[in-house]
C-alpha atoms as a PDB file:
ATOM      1  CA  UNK A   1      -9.427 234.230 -42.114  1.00  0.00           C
ATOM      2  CA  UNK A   2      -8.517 236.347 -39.226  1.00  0.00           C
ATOM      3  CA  UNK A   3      -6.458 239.291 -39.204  1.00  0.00           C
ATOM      4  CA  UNK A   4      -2.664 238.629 -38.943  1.00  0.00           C
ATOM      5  CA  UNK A   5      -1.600 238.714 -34.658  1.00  0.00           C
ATOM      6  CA  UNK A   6       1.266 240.791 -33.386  1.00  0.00           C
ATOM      7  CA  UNK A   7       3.851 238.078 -32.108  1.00  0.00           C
ATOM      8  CA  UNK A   8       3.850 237.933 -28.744  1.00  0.00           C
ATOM      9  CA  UNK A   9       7.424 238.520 -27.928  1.00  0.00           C
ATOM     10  CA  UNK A  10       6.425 242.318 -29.552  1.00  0.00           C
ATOM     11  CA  UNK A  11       3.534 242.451 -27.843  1.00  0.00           C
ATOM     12  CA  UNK A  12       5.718 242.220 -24.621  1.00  0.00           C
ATOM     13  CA  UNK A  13       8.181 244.436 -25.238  1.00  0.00           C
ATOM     14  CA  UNK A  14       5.427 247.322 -26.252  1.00  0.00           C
ATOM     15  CA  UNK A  15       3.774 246.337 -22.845  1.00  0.00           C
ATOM     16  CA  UNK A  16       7.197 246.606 -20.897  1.00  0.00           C
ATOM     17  CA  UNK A  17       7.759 249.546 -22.451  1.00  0.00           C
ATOM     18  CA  UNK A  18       4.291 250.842 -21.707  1.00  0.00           C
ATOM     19  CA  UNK A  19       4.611 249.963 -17.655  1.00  0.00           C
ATOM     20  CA  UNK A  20       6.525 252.918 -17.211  1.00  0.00           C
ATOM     21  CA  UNK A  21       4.690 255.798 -15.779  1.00  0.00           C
ATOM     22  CA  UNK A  22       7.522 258.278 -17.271  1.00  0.00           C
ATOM     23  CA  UNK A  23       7.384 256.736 -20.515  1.00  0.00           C
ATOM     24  CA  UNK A  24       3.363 257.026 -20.771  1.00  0.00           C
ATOM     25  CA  UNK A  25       3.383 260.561 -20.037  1.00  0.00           C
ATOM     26  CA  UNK A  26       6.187 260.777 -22.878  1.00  0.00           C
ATOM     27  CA  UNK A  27       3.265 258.247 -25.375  1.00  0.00           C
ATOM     28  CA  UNK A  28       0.542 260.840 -24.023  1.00  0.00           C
ATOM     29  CA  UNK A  29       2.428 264.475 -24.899  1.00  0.00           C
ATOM     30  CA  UNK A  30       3.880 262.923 -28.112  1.00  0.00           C
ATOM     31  CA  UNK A  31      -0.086 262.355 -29.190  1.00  0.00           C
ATOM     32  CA  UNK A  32      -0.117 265.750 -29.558  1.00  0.00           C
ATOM     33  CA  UNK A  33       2.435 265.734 -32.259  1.00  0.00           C
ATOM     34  CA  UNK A  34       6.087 265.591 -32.618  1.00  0.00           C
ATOM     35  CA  UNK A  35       8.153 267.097 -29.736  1.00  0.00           C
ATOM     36  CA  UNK A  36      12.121 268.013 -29.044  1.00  0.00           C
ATOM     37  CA  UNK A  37      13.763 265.770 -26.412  1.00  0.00           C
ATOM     38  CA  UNK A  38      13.913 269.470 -23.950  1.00  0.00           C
ATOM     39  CA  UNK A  39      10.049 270.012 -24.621  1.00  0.00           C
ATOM     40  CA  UNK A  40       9.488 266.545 -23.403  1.00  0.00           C
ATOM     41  CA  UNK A  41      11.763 266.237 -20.448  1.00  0.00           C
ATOM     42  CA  UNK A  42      10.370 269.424 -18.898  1.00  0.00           C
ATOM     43  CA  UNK A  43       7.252 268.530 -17.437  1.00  0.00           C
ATOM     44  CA  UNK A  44       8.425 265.380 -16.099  1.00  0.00           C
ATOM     45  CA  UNK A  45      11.357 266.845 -14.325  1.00  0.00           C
ATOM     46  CA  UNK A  46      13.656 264.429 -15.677  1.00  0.00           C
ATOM     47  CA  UNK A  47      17.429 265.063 -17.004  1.00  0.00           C
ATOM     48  CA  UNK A  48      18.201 264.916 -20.534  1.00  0.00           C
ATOM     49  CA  UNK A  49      20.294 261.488 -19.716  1.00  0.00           C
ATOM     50  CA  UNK A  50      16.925 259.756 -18.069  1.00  0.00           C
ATOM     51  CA  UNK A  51      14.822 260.675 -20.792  1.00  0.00           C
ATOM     52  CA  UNK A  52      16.721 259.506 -23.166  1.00  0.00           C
ATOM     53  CA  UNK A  53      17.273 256.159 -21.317  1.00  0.00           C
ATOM     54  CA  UNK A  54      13.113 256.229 -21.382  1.00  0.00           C
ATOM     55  CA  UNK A  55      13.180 257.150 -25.145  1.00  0.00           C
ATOM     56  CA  UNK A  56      15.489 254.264 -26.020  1.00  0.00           C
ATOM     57  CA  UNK A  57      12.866 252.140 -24.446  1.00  0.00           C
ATOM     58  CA  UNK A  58      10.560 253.369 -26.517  1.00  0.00           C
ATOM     59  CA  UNK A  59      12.095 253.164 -29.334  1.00  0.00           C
ATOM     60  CA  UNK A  60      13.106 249.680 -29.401  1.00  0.00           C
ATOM     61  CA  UNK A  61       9.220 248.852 -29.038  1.00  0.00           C
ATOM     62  CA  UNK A  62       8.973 251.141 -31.790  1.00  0.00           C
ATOM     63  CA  UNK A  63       6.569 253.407 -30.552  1.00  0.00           C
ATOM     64  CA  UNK A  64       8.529 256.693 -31.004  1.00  0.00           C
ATOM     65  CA  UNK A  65      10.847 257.999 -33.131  1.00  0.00           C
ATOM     66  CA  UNK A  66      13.269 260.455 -33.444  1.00  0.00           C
ATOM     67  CA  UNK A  67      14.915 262.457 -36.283  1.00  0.00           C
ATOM     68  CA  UNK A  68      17.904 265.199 -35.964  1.00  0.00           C
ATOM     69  CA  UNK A  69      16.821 268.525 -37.108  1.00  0.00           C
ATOM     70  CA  UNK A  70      19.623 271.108 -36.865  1.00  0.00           C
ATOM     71  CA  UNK A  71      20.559 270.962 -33.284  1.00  0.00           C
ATOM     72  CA  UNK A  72      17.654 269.559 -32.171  1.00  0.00           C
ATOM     73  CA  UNK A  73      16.168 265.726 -31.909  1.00  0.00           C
ATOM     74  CA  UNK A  74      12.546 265.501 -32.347  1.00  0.00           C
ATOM     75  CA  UNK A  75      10.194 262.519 -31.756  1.00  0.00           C
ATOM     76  CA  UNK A  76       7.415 261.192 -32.747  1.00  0.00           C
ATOM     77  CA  UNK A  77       4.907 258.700 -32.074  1.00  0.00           C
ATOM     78  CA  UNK A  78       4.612 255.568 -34.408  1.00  0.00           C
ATOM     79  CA  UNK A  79       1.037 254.417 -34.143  1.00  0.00           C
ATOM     80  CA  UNK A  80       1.098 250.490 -34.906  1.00  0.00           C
ATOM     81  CA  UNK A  81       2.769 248.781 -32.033  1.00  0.00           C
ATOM     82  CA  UNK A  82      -0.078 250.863 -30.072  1.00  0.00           C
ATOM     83  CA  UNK A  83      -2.897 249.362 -32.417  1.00  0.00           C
ATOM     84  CA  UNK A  84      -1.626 246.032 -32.157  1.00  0.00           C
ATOM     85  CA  UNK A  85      -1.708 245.983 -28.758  1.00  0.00           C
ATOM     86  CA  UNK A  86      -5.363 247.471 -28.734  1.00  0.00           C
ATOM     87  CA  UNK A  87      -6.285 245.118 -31.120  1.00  0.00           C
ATOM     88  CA  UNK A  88      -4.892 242.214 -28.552  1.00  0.00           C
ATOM     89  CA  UNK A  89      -6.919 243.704 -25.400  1.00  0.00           C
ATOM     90  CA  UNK A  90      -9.935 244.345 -27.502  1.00  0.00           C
ATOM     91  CA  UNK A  91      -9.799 240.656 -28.737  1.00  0.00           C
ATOM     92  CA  UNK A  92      -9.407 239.290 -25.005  1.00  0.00           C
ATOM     93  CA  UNK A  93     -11.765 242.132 -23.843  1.00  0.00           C
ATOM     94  CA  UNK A  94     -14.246 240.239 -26.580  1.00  0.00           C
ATOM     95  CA  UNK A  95     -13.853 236.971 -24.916  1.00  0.00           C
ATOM     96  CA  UNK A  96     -14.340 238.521 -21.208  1.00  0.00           C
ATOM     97  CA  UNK A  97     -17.569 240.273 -22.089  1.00  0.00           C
ATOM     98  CA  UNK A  98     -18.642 236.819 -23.750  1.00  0.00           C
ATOM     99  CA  UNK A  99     -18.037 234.745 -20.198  1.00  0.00           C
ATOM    100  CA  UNK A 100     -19.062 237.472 -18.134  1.00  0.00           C
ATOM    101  CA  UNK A 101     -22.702 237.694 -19.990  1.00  0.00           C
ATOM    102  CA  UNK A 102     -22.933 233.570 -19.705  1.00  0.00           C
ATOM    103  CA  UNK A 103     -22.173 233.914 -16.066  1.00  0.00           C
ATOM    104  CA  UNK A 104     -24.594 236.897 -15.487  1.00  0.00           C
ATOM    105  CA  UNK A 105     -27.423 234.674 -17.534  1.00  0.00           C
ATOM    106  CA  UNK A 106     -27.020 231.929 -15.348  1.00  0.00           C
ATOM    107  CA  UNK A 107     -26.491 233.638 -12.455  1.00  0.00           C
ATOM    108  CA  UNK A 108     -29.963 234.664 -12.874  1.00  0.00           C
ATOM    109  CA  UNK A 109     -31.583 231.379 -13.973  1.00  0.00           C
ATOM    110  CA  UNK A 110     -29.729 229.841 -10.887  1.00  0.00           C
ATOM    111  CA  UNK A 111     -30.718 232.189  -8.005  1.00  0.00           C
END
């Protein structure tokens, strides 16, 4: 029996999320651990209001989250949405390698 699959409709919305190049800078700093909402607007020159417009994105894939800590709001990155979507490409990325190789083999018996 094969593993359970991410439903589709989740896999989109992690890949909408994910087309973003704003919101994969915010995925690629929050690797580094957890991170206020100032620390991550910073680099990416981007207002408090846009970021959080990016965040909400994100959140509703659920690949970050954030928690109030005093005054500030920090967030994290959740890891599964991100492995189920690896999980998708490296199943497709599988298949390609499969019909590639075929096509390469009889490319070569069929000169």
């Amino acid at each position: 029996m094969s593993p359970a699959r991410p439903a589709p409709s989740s896999l989109d919305v992690v890949f909408a999320a994910l087309s973003d190049p704003t919101r994969r800078a915010v995925v690629e700093r929050l690797r580094l651990g957890p991170a206020t909402m100032t620390e991550l607007a910073t680099p990416l020159a981007a207002s408090l209001p846009a970021l959080t417009k990016h965040l909400s994105v994100l959140q509703r894939a659920g690949l970050v989250a954030t928690a109030k800590r005093g005054r500030q709001r920090y967030c994290t990155l959740t890891a599964a949405p991100l492995r189920d979507a690896a999980a998708w490409l490296a199943e497709y990325g599988a298949y390609w390698d499969e019909r590639l190789g075929a096509l390469t083999t009889y490319l070569k018996e069929n000169p």
